[in-house]
PDB file of N, CA and C in Angstrom:
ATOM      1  N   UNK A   1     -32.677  52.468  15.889  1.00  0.00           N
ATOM      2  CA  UNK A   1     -31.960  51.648  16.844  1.00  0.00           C
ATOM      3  C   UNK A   1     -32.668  50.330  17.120  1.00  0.00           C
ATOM      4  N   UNK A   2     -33.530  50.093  16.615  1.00  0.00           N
ATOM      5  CA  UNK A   2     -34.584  48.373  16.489  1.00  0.00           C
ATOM      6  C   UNK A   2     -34.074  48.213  15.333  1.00  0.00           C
ATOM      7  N   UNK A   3     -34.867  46.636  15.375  1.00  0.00           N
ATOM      8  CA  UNK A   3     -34.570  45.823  14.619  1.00  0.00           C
ATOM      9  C   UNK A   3     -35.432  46.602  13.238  1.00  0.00           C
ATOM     10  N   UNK A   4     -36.270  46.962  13.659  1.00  0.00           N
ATOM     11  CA  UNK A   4     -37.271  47.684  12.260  1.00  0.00           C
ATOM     12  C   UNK A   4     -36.919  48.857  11.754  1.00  0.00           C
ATOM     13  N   UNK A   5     -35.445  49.404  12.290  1.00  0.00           N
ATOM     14  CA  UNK A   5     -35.707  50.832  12.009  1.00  0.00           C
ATOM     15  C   UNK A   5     -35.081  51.206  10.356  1.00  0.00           C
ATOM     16  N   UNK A   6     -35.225  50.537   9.416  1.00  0.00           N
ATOM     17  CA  UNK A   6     -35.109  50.390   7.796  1.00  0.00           C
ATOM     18  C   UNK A   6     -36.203  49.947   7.550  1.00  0.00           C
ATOM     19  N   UNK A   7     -37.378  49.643   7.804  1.00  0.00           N
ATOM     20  CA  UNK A   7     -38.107  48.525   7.411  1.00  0.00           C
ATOM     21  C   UNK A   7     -39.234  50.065   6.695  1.00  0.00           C
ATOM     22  N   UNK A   8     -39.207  49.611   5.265  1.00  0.00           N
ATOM     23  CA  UNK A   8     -40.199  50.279   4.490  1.00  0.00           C
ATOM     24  C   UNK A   8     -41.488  49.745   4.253  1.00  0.00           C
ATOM     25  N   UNK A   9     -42.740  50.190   5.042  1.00  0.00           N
ATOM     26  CA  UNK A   9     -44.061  49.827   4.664  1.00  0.00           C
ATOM     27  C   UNK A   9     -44.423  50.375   3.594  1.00  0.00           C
ATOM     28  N   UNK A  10     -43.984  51.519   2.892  1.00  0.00           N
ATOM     29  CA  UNK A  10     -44.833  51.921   1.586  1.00  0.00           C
ATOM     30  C   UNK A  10     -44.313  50.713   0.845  1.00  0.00           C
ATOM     31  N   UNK A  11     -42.885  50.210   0.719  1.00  0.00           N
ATOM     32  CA  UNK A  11     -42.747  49.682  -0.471  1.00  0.00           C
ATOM     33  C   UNK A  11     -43.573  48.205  -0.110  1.00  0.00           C
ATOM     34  N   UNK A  12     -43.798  47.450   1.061  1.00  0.00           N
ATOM     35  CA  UNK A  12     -44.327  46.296   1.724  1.00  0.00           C
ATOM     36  C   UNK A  12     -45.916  46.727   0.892  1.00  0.00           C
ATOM     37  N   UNK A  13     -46.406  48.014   1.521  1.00  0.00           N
ATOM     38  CA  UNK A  13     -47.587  47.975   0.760  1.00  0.00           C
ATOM     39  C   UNK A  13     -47.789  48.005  -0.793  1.00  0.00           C
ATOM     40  N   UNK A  14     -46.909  48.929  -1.478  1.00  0.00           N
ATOM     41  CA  UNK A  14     -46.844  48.689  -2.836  1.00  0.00           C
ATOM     42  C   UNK A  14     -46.844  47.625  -3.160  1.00  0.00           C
ATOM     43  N   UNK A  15     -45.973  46.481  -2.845  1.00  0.00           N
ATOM     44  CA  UNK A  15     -45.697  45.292  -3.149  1.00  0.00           C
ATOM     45  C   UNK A  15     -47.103  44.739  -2.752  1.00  0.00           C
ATOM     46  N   UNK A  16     -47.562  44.239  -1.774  1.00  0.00           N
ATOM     47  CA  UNK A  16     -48.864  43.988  -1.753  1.00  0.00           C
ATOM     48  C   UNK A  16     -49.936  44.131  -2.463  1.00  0.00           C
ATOM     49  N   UNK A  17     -49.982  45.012  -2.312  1.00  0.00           N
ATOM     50  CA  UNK A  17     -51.397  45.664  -3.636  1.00  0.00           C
ATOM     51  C   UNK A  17     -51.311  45.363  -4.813  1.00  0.00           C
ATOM     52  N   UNK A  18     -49.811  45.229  -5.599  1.00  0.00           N
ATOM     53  CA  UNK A  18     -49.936  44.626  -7.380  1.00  0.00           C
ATOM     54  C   UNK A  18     -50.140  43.568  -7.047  1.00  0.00           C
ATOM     55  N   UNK A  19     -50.289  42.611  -6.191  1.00  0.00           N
ATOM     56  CA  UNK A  19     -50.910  41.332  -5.867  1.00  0.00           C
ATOM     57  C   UNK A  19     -52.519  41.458  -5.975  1.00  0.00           C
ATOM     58  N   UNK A  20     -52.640  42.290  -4.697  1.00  0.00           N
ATOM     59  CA  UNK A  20     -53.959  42.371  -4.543  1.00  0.00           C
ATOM     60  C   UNK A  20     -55.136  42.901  -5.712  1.00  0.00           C
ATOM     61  N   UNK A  21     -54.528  44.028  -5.929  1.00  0.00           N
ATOM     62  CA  UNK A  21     -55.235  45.099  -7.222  1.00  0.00           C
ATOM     63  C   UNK A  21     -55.700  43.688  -8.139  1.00  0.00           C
ATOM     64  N   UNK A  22     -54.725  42.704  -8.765  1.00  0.00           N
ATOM     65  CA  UNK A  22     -55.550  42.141  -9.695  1.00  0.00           C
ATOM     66  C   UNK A  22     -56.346  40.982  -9.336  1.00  0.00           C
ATOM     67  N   UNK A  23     -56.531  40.994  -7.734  1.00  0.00           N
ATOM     68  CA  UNK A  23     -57.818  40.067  -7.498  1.00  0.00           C
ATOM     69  C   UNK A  23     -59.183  41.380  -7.065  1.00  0.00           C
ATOM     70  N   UNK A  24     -58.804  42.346  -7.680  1.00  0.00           N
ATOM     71  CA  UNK A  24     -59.899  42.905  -7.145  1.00  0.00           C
ATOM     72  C   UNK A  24     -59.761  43.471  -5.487  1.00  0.00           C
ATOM     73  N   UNK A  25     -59.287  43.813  -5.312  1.00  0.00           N
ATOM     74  CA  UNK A  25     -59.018  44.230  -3.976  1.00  0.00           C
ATOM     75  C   UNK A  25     -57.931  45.146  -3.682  1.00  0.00           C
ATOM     76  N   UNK A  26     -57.777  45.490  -2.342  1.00  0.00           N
ATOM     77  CA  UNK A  26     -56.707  46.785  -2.145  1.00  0.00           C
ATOM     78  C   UNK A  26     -56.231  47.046  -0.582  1.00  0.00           C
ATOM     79  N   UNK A  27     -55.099  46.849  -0.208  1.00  0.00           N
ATOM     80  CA  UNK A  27     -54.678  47.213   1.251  1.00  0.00           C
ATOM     81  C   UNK A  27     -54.327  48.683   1.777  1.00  0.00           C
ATOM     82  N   UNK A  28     -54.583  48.782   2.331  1.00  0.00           N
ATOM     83  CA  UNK A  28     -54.146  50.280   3.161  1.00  0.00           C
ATOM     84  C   UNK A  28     -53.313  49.783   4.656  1.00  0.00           C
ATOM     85  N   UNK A  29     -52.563  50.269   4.612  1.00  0.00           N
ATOM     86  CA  UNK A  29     -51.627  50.424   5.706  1.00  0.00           C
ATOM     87  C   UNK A  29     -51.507  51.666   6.379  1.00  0.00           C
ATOM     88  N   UNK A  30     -51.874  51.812   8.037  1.00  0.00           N
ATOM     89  CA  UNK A  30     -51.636  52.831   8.757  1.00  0.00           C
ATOM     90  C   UNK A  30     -50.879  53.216   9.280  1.00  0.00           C
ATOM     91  N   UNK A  31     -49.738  54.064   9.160  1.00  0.00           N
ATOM     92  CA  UNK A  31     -48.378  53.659  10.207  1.00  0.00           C
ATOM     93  C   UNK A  31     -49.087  54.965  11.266  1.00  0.00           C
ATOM     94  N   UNK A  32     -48.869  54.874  12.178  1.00  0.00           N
ATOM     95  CA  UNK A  32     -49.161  56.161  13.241  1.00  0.00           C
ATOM     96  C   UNK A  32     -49.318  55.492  14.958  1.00  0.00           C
ATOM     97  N   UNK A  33     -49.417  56.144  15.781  1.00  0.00           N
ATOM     98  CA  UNK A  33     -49.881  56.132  17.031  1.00  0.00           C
ATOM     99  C   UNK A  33     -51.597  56.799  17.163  1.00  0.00           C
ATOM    100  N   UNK A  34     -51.993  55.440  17.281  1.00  0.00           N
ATOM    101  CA  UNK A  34     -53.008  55.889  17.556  1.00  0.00           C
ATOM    102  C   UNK A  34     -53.830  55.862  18.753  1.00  0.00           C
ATOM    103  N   UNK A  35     -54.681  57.007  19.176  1.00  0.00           N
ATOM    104  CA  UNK A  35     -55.281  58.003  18.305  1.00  0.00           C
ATOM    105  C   UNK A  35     -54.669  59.355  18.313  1.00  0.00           C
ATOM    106  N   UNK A  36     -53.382  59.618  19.029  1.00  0.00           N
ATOM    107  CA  UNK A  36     -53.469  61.257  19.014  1.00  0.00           C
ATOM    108  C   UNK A  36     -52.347  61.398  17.735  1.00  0.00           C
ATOM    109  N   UNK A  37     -51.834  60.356  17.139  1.00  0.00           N
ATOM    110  CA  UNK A  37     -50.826  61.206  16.048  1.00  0.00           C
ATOM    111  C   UNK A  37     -51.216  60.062  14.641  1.00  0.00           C
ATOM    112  N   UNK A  38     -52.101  60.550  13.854  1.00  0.00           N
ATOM    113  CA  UNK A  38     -52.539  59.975  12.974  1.00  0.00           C
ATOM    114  C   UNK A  38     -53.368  61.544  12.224  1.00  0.00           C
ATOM    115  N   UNK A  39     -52.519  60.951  10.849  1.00  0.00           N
ATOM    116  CA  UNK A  39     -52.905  62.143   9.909  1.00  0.00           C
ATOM    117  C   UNK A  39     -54.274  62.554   9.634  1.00  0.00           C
ATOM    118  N   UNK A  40     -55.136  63.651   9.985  1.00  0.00           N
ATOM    119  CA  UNK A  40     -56.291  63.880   9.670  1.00  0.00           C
ATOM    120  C   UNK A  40     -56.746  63.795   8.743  1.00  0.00           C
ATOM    121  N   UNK A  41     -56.400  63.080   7.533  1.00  0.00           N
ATOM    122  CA  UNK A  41     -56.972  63.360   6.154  1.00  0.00           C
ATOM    123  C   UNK A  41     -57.430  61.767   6.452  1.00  0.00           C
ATOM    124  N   UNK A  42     -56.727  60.872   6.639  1.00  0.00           N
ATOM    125  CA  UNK A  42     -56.251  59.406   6.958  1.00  0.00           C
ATOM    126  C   UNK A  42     -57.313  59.138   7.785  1.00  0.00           C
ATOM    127  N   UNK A  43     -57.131  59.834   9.196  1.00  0.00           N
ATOM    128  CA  UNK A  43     -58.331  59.860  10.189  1.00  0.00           C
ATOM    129  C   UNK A  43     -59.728  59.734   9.595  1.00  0.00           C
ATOM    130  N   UNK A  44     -60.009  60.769   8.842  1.00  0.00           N
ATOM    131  CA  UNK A  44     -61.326  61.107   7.954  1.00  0.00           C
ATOM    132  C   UNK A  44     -61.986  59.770   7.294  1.00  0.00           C
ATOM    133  N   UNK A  45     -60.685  59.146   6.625  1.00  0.00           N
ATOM    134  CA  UNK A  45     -60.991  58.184   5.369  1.00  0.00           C
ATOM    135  C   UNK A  45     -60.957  56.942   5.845  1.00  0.00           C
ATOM    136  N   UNK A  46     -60.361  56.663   7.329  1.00  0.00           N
ATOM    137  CA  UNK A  46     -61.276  55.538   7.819  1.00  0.00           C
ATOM    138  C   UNK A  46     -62.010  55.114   8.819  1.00  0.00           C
ATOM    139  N   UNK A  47     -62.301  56.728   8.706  1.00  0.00           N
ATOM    140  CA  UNK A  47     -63.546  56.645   9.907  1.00  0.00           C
ATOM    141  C   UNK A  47     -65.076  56.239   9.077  1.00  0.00           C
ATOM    142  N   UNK A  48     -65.231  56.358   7.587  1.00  0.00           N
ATOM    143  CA  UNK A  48     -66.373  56.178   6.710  1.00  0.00           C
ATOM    144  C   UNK A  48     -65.933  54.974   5.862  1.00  0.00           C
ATOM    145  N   UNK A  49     -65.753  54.250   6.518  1.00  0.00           N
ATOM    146  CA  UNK A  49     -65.804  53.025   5.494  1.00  0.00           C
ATOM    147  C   UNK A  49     -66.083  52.082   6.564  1.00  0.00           C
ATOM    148  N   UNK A  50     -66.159  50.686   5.793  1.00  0.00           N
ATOM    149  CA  UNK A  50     -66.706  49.481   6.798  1.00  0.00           C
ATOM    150  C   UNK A  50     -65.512  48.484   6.288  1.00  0.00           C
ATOM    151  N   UNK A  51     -65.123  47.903   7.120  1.00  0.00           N
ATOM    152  CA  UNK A  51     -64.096  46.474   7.058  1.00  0.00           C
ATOM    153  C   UNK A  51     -64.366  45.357   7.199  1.00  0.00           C
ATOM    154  N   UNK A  52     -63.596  44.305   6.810  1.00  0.00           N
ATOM    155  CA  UNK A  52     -63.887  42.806   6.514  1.00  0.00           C
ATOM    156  C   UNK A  52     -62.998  41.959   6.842  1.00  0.00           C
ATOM    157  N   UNK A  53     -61.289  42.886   6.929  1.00  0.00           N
ATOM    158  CA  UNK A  53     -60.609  42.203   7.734  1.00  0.00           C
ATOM    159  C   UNK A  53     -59.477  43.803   8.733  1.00  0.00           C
ATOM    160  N   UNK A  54     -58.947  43.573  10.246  1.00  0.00           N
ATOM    161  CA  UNK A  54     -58.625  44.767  10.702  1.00  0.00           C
ATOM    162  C   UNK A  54     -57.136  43.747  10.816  1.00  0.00           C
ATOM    163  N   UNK A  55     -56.366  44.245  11.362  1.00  0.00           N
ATOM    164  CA  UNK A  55     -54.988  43.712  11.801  1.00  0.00           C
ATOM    165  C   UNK A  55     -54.631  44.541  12.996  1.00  0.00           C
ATOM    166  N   UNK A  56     -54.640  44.567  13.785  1.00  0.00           N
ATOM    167  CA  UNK A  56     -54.260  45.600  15.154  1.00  0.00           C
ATOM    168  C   UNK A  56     -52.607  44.946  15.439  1.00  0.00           C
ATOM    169  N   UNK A  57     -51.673  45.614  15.839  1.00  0.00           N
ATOM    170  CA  UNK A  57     -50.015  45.331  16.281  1.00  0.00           C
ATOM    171  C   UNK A  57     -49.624  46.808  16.653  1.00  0.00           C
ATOM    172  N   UNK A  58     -50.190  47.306  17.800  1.00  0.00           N
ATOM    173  CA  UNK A  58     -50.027  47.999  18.660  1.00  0.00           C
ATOM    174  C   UNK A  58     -49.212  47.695  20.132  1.00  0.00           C
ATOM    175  N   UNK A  59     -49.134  46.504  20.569  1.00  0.00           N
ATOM    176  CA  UNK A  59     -48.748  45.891  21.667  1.00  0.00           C
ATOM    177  C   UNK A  59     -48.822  47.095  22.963  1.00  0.00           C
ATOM    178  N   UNK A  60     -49.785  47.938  22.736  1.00  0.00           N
ATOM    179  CA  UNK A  60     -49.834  48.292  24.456  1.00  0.00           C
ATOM    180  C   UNK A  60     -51.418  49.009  24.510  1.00  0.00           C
ATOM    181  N   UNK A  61     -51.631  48.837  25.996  1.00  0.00           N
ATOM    182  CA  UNK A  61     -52.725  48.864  25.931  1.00  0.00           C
ATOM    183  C   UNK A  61     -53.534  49.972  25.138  1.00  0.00           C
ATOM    184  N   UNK A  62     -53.170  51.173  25.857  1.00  0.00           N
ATOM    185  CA  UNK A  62     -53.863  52.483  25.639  1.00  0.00           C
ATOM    186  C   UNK A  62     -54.061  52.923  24.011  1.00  0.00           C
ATOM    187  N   UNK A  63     -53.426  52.621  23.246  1.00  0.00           N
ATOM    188  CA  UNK A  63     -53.483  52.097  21.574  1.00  0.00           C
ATOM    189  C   UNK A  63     -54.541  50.846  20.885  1.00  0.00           C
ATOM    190  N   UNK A  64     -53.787  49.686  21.616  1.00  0.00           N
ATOM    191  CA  UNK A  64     -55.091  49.161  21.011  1.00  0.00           C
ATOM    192  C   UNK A  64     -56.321  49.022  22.093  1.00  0.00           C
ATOM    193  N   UNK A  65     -56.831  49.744  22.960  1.00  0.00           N
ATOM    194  CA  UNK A  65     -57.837  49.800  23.820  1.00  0.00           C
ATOM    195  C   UNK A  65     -58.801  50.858  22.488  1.00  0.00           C
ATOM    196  N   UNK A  66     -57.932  51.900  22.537  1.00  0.00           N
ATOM    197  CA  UNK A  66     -58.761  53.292  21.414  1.00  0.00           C
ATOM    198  C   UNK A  66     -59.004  52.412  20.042  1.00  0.00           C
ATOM    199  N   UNK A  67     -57.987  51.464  19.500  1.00  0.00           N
ATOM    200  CA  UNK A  67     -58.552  51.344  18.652  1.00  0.00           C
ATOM    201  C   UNK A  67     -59.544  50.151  18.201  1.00  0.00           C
ATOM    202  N   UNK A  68     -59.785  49.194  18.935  1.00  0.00           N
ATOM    203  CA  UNK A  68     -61.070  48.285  19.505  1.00  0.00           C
ATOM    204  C   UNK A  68     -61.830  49.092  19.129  1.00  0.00           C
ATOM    205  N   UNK A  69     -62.576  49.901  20.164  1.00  0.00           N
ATOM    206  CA  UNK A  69     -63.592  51.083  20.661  1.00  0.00           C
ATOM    207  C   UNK A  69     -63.900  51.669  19.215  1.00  0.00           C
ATOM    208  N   UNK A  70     -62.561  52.058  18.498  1.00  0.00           N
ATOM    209  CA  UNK A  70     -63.153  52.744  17.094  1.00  0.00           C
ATOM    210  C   UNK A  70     -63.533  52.096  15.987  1.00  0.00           C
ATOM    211  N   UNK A  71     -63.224  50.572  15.894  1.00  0.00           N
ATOM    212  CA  UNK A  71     -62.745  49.905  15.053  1.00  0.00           C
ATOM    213  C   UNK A  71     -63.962  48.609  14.489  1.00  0.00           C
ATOM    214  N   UNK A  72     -64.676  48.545  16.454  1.00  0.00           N
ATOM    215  CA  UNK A  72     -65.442  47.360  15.999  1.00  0.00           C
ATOM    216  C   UNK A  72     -67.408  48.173  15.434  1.00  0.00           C
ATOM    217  N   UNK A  73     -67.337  48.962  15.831  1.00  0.00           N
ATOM    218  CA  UNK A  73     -68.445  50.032  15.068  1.00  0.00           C
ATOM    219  C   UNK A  73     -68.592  49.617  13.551  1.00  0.00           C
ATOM    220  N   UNK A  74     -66.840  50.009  13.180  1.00  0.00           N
ATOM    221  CA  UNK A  74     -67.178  49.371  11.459  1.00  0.00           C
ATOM    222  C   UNK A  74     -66.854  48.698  10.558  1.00  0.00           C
ATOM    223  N   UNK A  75     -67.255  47.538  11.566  1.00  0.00           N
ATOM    224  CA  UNK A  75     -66.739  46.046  10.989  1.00  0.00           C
ATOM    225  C   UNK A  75     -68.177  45.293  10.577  1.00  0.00           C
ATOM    226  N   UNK A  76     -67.851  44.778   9.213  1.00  0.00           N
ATOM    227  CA  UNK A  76     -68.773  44.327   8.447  1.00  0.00           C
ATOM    228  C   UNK A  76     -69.393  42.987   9.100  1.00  0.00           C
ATOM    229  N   UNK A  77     -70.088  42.362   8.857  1.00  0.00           N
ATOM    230  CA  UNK A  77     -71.167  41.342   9.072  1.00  0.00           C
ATOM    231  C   UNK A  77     -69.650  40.230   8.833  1.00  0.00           C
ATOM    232  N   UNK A  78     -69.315  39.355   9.524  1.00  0.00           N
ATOM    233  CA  UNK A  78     -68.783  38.611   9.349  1.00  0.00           C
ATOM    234  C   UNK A  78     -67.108  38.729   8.964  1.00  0.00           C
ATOM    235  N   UNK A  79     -66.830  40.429   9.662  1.00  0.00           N
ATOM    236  CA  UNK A  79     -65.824  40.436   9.620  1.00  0.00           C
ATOM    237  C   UNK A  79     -64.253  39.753  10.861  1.00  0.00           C
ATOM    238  N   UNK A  80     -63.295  40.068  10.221  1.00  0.00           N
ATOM    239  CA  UNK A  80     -62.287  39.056  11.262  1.00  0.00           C
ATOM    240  C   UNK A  80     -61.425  40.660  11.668  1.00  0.00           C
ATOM    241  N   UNK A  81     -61.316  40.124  13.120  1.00  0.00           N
ATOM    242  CA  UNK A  81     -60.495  41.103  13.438  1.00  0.00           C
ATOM    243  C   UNK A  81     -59.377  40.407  14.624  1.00  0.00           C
ATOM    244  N   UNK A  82     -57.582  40.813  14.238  1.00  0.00           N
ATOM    245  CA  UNK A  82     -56.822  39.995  14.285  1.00  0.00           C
ATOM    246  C   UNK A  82     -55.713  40.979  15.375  1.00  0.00           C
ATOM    247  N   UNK A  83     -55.293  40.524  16.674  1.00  0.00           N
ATOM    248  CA  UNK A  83     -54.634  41.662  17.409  1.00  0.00           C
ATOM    249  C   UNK A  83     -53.459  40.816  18.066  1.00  0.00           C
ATOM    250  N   UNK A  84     -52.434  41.139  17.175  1.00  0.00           N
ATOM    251  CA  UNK A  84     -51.157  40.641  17.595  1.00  0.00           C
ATOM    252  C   UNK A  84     -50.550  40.764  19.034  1.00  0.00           C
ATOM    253  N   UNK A  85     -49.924  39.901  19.575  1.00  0.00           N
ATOM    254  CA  UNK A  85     -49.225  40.119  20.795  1.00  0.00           C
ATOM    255  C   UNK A  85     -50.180  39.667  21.980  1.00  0.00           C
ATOM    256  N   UNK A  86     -51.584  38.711  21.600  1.00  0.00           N
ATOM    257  CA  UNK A  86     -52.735  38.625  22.877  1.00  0.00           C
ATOM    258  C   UNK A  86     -51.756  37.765  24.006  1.00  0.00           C
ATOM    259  N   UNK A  87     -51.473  37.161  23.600  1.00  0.00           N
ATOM    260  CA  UNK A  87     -50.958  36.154  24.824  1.00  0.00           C
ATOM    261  C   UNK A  87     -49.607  36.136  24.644  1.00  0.00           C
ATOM    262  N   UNK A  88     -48.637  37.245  24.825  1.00  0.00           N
ATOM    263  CA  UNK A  88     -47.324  36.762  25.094  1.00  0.00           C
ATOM    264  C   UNK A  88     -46.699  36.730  26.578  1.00  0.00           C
ATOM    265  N   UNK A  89     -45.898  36.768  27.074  1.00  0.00           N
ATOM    266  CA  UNK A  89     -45.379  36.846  28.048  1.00  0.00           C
ATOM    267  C   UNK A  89     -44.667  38.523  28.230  1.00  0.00           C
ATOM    268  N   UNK A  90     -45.004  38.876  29.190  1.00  0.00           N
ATOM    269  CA  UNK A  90     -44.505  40.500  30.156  1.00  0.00           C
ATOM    270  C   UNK A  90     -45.129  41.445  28.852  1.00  0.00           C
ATOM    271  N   UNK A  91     -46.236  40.847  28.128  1.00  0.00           N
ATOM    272  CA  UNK A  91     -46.942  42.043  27.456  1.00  0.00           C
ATOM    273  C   UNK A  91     -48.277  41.565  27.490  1.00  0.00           C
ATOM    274  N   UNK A  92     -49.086  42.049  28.848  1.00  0.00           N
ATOM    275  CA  UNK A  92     -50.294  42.043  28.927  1.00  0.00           C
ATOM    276  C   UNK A  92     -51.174  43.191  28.843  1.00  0.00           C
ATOM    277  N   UNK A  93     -50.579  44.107  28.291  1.00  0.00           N
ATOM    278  CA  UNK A  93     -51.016  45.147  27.411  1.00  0.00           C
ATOM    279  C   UNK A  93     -52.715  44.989  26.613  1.00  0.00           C
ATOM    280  N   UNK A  94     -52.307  43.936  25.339  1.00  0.00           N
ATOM    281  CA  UNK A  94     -53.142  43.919  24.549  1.00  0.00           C
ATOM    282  C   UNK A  94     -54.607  42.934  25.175  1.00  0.00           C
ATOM    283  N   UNK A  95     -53.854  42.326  26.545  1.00  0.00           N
ATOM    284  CA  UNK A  95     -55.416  41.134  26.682  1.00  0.00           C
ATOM    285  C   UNK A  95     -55.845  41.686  27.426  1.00  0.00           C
ATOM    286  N   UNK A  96     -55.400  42.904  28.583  1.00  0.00           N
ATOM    287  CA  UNK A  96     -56.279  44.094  29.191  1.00  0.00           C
ATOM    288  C   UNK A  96     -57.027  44.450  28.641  1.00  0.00           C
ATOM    289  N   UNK A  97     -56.811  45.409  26.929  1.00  0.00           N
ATOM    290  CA  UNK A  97     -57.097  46.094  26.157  1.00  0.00           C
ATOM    291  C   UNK A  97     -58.658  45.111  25.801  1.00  0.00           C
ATOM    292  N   UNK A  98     -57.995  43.880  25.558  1.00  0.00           N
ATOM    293  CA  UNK A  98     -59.212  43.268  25.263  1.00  0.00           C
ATOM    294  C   UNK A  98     -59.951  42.990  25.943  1.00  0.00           C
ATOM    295  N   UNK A  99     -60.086  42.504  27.179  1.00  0.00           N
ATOM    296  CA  UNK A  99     -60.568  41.981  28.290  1.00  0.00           C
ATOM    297  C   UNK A  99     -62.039  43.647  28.638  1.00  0.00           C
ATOM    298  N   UNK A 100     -60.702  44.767  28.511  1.00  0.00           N
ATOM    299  CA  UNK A 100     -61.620  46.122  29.112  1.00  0.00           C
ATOM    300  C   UNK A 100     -62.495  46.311  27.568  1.00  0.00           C
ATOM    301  N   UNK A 101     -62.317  46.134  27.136  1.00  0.00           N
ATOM    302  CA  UNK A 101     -63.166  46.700  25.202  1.00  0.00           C
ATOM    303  C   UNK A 101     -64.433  45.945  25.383  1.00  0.00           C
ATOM    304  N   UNK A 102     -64.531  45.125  26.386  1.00  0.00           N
ATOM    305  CA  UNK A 102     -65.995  44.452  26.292  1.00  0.00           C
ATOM    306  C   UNK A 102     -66.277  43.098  24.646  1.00  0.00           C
ATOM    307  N   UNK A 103     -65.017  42.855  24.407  1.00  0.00           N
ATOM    308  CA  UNK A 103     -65.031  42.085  23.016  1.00  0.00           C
ATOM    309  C   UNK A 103     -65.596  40.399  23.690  1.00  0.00           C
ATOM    310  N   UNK A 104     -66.157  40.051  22.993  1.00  0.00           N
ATOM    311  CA  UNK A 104     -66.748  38.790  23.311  1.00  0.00           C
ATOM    312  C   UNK A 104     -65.799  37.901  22.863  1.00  0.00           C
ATOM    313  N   UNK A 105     -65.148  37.371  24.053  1.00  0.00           N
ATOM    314  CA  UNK A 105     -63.905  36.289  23.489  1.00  0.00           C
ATOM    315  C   UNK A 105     -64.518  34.635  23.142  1.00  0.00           C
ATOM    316  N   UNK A 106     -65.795  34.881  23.333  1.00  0.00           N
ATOM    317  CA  UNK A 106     -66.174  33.290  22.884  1.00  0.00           C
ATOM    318  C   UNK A 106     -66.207  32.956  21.488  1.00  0.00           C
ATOM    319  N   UNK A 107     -66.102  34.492  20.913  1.00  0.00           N
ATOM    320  CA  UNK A 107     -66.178  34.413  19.208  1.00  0.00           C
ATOM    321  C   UNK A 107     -64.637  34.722  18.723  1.00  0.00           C
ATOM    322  N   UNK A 108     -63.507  34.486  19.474  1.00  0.00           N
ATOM    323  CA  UNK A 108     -62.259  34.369  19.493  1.00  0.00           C
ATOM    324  C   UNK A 108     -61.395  33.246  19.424  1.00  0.00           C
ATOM    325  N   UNK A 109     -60.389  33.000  18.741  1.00  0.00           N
ATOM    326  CA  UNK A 109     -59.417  32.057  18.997  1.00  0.00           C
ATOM    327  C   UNK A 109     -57.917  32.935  19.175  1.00  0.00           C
ATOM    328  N   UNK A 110     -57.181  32.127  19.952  1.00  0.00           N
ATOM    329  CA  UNK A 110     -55.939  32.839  20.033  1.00  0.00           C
ATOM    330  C   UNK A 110     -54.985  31.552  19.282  1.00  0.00           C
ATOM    331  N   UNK A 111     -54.118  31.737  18.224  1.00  0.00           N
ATOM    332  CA  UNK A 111     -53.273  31.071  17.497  1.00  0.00           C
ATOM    333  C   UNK A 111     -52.149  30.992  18.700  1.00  0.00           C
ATOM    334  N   UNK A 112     -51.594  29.742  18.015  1.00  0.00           N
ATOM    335  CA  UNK A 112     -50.136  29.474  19.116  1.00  0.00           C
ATOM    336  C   UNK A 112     -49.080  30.491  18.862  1.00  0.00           C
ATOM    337  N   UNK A 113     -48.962  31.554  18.256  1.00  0.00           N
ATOM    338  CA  UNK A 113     -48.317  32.238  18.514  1.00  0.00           C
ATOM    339  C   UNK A 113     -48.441  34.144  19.141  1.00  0.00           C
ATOM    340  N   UNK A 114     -49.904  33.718  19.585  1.00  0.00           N
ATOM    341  CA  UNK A 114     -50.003  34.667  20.840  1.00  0.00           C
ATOM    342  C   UNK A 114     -51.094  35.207  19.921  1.00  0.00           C
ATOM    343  N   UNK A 115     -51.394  35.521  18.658  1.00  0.00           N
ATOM    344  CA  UNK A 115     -52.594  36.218  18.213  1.00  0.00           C
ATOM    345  C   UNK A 115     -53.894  36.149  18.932  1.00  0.00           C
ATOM    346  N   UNK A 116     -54.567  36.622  18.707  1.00  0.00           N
ATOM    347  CA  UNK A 116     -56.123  36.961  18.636  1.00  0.00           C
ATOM    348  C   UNK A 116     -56.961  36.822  17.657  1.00  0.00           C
ATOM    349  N   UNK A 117     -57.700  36.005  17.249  1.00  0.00           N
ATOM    350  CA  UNK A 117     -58.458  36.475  15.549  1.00  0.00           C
ATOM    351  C   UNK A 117     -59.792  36.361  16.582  1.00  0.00           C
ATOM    352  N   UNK A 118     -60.610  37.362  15.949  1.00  0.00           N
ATOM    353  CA  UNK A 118     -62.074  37.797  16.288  1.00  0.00           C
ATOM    354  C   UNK A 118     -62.753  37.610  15.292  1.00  0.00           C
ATOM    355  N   UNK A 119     -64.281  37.034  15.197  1.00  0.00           N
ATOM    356  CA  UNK A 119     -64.983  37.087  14.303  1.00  0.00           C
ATOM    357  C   UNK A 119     -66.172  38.074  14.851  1.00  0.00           C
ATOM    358  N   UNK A 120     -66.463  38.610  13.620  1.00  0.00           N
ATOM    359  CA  UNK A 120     -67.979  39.402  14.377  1.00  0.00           C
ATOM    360  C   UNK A 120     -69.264  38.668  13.909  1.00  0.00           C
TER     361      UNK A 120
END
């Protein structure tokens, strides 16, 4: 009943990746609520790795609050981390989220269209 409710990420990610794959590289896409409904195998496999770039589009707090908290642990030396929806209007959700995560917004810019990009 949204505007998204056809919208296929496997094939978005497939499509992505024969891009990516031949520069050497590879995307993963998470669809879930996180943290209590996210597949445990999934859970496992990126809780041991380290990142270089994150994308957060959760738009409410209690989502991306958990996933800040889990997220900036394993972020690489100079990684960017990017959280849609920071500054929109009647969704102050995500700049709570940020504001409470303890994220250092001096190493932040917010794009004119409400993003967040973080550097670590």
């Amino acid at each position: 009943k949204t505007r998204f409710k056809d919208f296929d990420y496997l094939t978005l990610e497939k499509q992505l990746n024969e891009v990516l794959i031949k520069r050497g590289s590879k995307l993963d896409i998470v669809k879930c609520h996180f943290p209590e409904k996210i597949d445990e195998k999934i859970f496992k496999k990126i809780s041991s790795i380290k990142y270089s770039f994150v994308h957060v589009d959760f738009d409410l707090y209690k989502p991306t609050l958990e996933v800040i908290k889990f997220i900036i642990p394993r972020l690489d030396k100079n990684a960017i981390l990017l959280l849609d929806d920071y500054n929109l209007i009647n969704q102050d959700g995500v700049k709570w989220a940020v504001k409470d995560s303890g994220i250092n917004i001096s190493k932040c810019m917010q794009t004119p269209s409400g993003q967040l990009i973080c550097y670590t």
